[in-house]
N, C-alpha and C. Protein backbone atom coordinates (compact mmCIF):
# COMPACT_ATOMS: atom_id res chain seq x y z
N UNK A 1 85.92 -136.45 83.83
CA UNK A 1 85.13 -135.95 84.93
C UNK A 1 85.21 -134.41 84.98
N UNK A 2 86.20 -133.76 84.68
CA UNK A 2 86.39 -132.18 84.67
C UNK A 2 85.78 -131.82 83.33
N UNK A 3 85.49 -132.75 82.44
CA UNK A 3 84.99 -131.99 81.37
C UNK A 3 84.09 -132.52 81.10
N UNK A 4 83.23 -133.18 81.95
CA UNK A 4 81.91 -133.11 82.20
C UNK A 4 81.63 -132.35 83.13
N UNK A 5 82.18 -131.69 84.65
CA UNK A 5 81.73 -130.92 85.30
C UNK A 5 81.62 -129.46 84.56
N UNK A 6 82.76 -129.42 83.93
CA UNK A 6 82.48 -128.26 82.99
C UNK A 6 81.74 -127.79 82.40
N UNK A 7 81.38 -128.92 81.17
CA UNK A 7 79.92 -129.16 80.50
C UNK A 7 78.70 -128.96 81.28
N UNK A 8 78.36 -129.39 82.35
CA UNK A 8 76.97 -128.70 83.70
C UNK A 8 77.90 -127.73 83.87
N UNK A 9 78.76 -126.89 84.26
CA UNK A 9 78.68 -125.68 84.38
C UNK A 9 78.21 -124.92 83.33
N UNK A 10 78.77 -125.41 82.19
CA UNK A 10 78.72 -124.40 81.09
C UNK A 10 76.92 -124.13 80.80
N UNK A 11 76.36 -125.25 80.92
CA UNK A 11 74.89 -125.67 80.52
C UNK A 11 74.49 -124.96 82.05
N UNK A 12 74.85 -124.81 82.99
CA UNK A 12 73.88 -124.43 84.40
C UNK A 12 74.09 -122.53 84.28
N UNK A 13 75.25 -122.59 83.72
CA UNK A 13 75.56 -121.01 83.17
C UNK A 13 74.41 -120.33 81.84
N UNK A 14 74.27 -121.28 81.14
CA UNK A 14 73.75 -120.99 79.86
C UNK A 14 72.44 -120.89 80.50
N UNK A 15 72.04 -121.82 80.85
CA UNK A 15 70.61 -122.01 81.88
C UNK A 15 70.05 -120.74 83.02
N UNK A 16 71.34 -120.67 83.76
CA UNK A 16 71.09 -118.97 84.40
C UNK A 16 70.60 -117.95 83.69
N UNK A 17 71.38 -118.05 82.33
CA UNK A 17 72.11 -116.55 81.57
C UNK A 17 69.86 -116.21 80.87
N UNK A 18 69.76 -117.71 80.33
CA UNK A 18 68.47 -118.00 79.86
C UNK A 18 67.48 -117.57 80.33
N UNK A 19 67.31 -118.06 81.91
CA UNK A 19 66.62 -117.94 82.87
C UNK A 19 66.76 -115.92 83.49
N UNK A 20 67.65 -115.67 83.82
CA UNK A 20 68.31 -113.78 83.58
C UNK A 20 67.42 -112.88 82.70
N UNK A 21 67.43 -113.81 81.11
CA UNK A 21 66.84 -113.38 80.16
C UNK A 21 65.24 -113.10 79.87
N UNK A 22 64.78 -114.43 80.54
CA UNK A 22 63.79 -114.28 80.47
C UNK A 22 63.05 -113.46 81.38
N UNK A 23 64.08 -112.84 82.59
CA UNK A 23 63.71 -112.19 84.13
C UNK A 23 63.12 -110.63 83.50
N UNK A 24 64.23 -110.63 82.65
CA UNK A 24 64.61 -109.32 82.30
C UNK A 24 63.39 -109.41 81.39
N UNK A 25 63.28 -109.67 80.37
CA UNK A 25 62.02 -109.45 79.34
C UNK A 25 60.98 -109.53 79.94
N UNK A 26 60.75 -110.11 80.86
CA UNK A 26 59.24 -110.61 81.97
C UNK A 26 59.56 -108.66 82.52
N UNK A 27 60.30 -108.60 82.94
CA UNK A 27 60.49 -107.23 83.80
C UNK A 27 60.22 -106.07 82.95
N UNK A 28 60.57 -106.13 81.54
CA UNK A 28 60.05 -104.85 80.40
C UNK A 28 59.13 -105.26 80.10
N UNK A 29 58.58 -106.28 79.71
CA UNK A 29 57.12 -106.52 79.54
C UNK A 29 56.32 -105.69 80.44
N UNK A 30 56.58 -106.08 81.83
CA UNK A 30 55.93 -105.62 83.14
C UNK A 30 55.96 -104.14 83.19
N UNK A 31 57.18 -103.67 82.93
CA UNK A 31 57.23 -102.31 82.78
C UNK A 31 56.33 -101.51 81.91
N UNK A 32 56.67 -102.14 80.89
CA UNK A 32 56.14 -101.65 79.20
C UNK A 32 54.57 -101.45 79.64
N UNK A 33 54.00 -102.25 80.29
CA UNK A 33 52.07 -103.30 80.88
C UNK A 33 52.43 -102.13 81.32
N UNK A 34 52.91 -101.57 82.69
CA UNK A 34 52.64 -99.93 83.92
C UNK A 34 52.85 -99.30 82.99
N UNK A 35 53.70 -98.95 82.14
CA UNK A 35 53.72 -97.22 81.25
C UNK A 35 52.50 -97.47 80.48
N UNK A 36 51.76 -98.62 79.94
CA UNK A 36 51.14 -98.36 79.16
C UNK A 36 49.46 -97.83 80.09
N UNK A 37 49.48 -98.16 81.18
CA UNK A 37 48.50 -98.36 82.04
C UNK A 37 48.62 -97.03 82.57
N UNK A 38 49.94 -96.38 83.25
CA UNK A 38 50.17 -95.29 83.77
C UNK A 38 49.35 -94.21 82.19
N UNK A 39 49.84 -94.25 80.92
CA UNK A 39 49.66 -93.42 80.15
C UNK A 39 47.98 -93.07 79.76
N UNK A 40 47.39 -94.67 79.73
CA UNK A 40 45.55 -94.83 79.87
C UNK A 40 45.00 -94.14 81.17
N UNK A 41 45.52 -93.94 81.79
CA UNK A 41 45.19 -93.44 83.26
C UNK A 41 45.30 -92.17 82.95
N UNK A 42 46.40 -90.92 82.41
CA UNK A 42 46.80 -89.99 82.12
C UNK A 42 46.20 -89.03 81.20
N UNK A 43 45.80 -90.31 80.16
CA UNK A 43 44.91 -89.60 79.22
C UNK A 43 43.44 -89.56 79.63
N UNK A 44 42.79 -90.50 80.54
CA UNK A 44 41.75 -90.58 80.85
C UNK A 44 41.39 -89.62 81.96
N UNK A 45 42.75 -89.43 83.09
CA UNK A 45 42.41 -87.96 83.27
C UNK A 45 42.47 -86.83 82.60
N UNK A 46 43.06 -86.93 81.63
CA UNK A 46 43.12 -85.24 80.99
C UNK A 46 41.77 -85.27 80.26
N UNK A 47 41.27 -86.30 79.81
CA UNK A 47 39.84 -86.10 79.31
C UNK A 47 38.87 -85.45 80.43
N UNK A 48 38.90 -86.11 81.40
CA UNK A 48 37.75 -85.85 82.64
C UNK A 48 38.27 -83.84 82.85
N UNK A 49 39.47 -83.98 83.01
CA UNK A 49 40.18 -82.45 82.91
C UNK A 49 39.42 -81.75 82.47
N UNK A 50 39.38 -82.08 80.99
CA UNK A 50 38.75 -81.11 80.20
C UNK A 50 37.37 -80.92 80.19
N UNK A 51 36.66 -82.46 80.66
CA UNK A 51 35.46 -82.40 80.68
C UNK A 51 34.81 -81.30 81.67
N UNK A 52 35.43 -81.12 83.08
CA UNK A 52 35.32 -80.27 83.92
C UNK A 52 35.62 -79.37 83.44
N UNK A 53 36.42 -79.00 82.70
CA UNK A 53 37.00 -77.16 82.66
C UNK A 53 35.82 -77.19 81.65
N UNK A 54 35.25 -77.69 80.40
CA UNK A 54 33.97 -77.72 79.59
C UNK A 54 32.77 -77.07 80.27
N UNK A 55 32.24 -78.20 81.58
CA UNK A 55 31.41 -77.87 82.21
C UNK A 55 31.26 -76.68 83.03
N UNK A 56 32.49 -76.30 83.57
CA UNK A 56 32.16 -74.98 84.32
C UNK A 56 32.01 -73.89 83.51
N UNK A 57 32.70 -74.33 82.08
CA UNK A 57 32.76 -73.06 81.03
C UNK A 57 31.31 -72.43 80.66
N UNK A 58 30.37 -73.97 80.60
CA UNK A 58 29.14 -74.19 80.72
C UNK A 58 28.56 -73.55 81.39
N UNK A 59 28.99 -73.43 82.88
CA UNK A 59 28.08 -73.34 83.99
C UNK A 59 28.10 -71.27 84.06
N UNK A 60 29.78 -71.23 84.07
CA UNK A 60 29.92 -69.90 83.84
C UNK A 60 28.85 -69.01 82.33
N UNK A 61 29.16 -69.29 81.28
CA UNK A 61 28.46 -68.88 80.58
C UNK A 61 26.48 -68.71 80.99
N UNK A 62 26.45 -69.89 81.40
CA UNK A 62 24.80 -69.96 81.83
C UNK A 62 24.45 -69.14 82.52
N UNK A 63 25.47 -68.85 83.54
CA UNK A 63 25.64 -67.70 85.23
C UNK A 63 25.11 -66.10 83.89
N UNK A 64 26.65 -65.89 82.92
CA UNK A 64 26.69 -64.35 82.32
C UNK A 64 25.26 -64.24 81.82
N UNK A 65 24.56 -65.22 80.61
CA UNK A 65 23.65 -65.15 79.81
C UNK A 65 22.64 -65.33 80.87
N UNK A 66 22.40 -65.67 81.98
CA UNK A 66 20.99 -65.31 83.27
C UNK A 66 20.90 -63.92 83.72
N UNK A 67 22.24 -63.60 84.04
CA UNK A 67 22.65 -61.95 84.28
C UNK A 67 22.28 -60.97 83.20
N UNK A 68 22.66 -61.15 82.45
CA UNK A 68 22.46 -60.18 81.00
C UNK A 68 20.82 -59.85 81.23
N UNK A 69 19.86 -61.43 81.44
CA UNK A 69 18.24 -61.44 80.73
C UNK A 69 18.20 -60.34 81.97
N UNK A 70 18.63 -61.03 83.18
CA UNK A 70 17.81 -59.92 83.77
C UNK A 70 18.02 -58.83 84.37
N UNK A 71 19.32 -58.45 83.62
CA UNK A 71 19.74 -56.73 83.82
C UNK A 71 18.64 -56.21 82.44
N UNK A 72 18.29 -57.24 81.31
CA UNK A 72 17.77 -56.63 80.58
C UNK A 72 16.46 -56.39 81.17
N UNK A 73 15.93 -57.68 81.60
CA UNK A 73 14.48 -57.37 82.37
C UNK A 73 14.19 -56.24 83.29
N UNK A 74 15.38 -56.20 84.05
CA UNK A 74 15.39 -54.78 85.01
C UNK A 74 15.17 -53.75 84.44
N UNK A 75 16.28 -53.60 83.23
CA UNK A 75 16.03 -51.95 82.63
C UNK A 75 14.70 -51.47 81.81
N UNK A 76 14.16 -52.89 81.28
CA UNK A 76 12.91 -52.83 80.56
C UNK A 76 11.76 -52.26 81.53
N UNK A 77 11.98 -52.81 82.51
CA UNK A 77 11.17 -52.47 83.74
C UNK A 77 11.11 -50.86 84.70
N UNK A 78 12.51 -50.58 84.33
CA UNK A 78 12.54 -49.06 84.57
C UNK A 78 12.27 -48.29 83.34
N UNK A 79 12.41 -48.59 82.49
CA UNK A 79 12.07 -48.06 81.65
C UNK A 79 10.67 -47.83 81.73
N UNK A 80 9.99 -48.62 81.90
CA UNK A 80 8.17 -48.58 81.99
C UNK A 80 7.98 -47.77 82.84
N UNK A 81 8.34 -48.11 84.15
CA UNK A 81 7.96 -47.16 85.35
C UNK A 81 8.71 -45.46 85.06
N UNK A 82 9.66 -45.30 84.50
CA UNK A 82 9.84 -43.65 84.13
C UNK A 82 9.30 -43.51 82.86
N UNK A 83 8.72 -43.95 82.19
CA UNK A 83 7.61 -43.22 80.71
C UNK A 83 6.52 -43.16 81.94
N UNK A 84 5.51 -44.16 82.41
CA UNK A 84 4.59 -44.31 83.55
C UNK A 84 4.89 -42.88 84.56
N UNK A 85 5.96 -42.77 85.29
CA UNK A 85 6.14 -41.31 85.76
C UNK A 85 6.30 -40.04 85.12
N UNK A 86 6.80 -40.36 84.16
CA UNK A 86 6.85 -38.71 82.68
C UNK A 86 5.52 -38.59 82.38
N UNK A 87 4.03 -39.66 82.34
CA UNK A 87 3.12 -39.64 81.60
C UNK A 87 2.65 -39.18 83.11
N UNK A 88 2.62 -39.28 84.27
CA UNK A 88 2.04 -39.02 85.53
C UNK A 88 2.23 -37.45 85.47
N UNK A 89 3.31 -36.77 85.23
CA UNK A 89 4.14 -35.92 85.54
C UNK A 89 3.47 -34.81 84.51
N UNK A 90 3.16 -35.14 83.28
CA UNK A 90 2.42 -34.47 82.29
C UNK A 90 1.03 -34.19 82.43
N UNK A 91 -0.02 -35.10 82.83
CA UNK A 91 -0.99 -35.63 83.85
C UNK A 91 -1.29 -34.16 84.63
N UNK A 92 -0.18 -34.68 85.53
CA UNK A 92 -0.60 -33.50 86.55
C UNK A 92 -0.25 -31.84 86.16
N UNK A 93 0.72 -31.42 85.20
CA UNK A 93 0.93 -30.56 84.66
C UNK A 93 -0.17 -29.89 83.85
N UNK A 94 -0.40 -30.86 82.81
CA UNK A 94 -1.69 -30.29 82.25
C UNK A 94 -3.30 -30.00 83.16
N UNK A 95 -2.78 -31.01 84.48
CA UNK A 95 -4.19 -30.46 85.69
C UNK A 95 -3.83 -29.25 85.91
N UNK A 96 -2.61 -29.23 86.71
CA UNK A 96 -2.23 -27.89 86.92
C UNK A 96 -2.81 -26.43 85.82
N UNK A 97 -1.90 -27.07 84.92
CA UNK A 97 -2.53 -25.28 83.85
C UNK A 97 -3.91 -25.63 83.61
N UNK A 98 -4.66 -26.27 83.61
CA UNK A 98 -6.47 -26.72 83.25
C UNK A 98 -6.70 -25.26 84.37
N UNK A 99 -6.29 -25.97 85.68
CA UNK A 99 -6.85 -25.63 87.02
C UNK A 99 -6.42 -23.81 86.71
N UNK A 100 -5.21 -23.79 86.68
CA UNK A 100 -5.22 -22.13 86.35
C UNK A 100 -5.34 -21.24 85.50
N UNK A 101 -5.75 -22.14 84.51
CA UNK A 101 -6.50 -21.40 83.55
C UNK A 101 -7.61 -20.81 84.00
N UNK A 102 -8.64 -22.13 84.26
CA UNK A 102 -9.77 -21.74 84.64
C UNK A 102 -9.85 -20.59 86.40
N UNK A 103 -9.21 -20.61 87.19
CA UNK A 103 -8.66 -19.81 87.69
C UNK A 103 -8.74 -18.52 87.16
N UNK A 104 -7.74 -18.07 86.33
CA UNK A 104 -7.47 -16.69 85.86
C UNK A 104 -8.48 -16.48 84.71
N UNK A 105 -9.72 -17.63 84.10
CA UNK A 105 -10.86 -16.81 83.58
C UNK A 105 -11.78 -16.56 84.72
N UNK A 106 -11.74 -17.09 85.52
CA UNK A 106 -12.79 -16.93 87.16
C UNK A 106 -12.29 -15.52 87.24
N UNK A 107 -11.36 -15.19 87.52
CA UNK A 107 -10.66 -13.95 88.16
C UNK A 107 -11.17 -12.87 87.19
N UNK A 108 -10.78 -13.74 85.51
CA UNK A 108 -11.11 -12.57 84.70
C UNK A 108 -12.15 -11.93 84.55
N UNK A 109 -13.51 -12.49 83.97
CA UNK A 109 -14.55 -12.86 84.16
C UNK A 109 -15.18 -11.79 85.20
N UNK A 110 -14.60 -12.48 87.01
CA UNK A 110 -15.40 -11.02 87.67
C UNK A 110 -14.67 -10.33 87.95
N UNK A 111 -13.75 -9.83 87.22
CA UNK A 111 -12.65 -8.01 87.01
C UNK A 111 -13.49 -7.67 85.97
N UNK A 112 -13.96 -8.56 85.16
CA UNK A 112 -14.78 -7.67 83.56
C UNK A 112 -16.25 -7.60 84.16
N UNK A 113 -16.92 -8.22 85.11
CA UNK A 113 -18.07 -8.30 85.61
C UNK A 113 -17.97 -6.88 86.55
N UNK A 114 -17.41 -6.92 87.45
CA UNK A 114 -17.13 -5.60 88.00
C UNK A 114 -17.16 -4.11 87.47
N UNK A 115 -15.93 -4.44 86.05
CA UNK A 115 -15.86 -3.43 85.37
C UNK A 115 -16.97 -2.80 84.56
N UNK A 116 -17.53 -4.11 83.81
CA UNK A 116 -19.13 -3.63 83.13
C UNK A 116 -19.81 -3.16 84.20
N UNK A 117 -20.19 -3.53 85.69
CA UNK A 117 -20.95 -2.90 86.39
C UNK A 117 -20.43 -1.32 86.83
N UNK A 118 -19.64 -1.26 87.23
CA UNK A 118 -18.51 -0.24 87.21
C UNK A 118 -19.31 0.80 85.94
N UNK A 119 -18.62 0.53 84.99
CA UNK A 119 -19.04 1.34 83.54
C UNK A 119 -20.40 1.24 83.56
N UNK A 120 -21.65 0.54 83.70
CA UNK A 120 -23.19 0.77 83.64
C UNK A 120 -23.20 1.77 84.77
N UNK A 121 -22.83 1.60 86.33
CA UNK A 121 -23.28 3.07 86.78
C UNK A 121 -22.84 4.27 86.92
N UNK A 122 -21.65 3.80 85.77
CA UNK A 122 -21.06 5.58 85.65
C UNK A 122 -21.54 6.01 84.69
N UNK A 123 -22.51 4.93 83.66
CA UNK A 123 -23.20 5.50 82.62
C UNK A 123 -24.71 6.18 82.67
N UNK A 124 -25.36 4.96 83.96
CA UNK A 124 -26.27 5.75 84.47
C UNK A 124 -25.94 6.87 85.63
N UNK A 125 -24.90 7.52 86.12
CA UNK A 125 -24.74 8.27 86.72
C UNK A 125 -24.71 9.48 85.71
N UNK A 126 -23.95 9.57 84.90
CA UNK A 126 -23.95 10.60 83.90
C UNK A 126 -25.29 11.24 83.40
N UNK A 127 -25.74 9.50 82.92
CA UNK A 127 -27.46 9.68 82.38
C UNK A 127 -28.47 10.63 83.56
N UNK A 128 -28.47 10.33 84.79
CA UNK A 128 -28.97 11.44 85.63
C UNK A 128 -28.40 12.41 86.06
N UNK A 129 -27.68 13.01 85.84
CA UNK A 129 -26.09 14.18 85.91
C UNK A 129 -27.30 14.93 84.19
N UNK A 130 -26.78 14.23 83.63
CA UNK A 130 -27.81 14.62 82.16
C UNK A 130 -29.23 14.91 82.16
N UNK A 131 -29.51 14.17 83.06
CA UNK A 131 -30.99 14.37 82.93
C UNK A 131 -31.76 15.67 83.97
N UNK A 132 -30.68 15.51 85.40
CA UNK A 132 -31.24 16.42 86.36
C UNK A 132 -30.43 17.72 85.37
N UNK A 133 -29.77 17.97 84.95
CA UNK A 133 -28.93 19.18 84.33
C UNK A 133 -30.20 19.73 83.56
């Protein structure tokens, strides 16, 4: 009778130890299943990570290369409007000297009109100075 109670102990022991065993492997399994799940999760954020830091890299670049066109568009545009004002500016310069040119032949013109009249009646003054003499 003691060595049959023994025997169910020994077998209800072995049976625990079994049953322990299998707790434990069920429990790293289980574990092993979360790290492997925790790590798919980890990598699947660092993808999305990157996908975002990608996209804004995206978004940033799109921002510089819009800026660039139209600092270029701007300067192209000043550029037009100051040749457009240098060509205005020349424009009116060359009115200007047109205008005073013709000006200072007006002026000239009757100083020499004057003067020929001037000189004809000091020529006919002479001529009768000559003639009454």
């Amino acid at each position: 009778q003691v060595q049959e109670y023994m025997k169910q102990k020994a077998e209800r022991e072995a049976a625990r130890e079994e049953e322990l065993k299998l707790q434990k492997m069920a429990k790293e399994r289980e574990i092993a299943r979360l790290r492997a799940l925790q790590q798919r999760q980890q990598d699947l954020q660092a993808e999305m990570d990157e996908i975002n830091a990608q996209r804004i890299q995206d978004e940033v670049e799109r921002e510089w290369r819009k800026k660039e066109r139209e600092a270029a568009k701007k300067k192209a545009e000043e550029d037009i409007a100051m040749k457009k004002a240098r060509e205005l500016q020349i424009q009116d310069r060359r009115r200007m000297q047109a205008l005073e040119i013709a000006r200072e032949k007006k002026e000239f013109e009757s100083v020499l009109k004057v003067q020929i009249e001037s000189a004809e009646k000091t020529k006919l003054e002479n001529l009768k100075k000559k003639n009454v003499s």
